[in-house]
Protein backbone atom coordinates (compact mmCIF):
# COMPACT_ATOMS: atom_id res chain seq x y z
CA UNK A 1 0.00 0.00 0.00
CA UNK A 2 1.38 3.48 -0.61
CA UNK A 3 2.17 6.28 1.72
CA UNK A 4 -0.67 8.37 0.17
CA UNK A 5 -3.18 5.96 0.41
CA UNK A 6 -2.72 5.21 4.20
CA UNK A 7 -3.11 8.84 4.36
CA UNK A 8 -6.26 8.91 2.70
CA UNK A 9 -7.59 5.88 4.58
CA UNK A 10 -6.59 7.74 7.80
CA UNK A 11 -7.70 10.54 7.00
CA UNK A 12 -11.51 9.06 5.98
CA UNK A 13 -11.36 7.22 9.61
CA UNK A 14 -10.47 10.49 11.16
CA UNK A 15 -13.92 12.30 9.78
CA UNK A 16 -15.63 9.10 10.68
CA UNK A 17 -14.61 9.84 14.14
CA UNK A 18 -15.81 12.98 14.46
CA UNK A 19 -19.39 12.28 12.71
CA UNK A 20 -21.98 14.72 13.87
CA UNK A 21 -25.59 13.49 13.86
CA UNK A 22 -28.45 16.14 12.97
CA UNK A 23 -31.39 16.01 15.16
CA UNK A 24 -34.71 17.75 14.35
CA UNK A 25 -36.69 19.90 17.24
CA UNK A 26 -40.16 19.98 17.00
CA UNK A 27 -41.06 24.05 17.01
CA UNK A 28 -37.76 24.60 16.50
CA UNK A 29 -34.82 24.37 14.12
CA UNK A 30 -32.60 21.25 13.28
CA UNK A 31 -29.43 20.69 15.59
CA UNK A 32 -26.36 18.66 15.30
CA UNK A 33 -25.28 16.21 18.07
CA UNK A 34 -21.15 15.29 18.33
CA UNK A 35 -21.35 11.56 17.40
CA UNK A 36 -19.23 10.71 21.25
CA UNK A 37 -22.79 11.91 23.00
CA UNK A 38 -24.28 8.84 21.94
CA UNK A 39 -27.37 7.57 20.34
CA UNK A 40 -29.70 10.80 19.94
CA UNK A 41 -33.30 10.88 21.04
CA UNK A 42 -35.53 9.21 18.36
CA UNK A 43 -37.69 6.62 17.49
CA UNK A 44 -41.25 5.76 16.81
CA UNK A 45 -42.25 3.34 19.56
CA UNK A 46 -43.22 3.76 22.79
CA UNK A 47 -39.51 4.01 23.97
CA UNK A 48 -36.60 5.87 22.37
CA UNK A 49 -34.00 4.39 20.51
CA UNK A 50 -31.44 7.17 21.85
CA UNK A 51 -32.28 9.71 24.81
CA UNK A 52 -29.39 12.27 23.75
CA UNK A 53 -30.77 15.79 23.09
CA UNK A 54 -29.61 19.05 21.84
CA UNK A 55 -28.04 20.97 24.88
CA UNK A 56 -28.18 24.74 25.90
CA UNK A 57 -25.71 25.82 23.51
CA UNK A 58 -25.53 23.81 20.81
CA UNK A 59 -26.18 25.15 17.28
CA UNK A 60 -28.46 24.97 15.12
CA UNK A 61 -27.39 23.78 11.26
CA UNK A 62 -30.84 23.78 9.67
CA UNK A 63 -34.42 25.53 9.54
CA UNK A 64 -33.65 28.86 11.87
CA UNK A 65 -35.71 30.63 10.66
CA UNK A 66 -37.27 34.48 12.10
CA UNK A 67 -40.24 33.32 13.74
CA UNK A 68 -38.13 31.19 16.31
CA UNK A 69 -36.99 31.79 19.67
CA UNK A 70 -33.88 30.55 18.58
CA UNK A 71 -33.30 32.41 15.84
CA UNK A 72 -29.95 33.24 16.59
CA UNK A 73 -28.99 29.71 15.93
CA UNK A 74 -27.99 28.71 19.80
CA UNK A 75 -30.43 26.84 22.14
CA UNK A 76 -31.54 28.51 24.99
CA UNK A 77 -32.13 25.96 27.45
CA UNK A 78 -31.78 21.88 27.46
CA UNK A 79 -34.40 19.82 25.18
CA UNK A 80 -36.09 16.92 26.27
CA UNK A 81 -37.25 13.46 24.68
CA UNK A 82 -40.89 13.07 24.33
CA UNK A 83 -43.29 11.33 22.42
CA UNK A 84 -44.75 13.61 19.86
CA UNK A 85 -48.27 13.75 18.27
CA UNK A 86 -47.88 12.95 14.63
CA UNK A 87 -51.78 13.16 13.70
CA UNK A 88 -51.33 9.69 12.02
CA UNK A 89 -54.24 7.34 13.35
């Protein structure tokens, strides 16, 4: 294997490592999660398959938009799993 390969290869496991995961508030915009946090809170059964939520401070990468209190982009306080209504009998 050459030198610049192993690079590449280390390079790819590096950005692996450091994998952010985007999680979706409802009323709110779309965070992203470091991947160490662990499994973020989702799911559509009765219990989660993750209970990791964005955190006061974390920032928003998607849908900020005017109308939200967090338009600036940064939570304000901590969020919270919870089952959601979906409107889907």
């Amino acid at each position: 294997m050459r030198l610049g390969t192993v690079i590449t290869l280390a390079s790819a496991a590096v950005g692996l490592a450091s994998a952010e995961v985007w999680v979706p508030v409802q009323n709110d915009a779309v965070y992203s999660l470091p991947d160490g946090r662990g499994q973020p809170c989702s799911g559509t059964g009765a219990m989660p398959l993750g209970l990791e939520c964005p955190r006061k401070g974390d920032m928003a990468v998607s849908d900020c938009h005017s109308g939200l209190e967090t338009f600036d982009d940064v939570t304000r306080g901590y969020t919270f799993f919870a089952k959601i209504k979906t409107g889907v009998p």
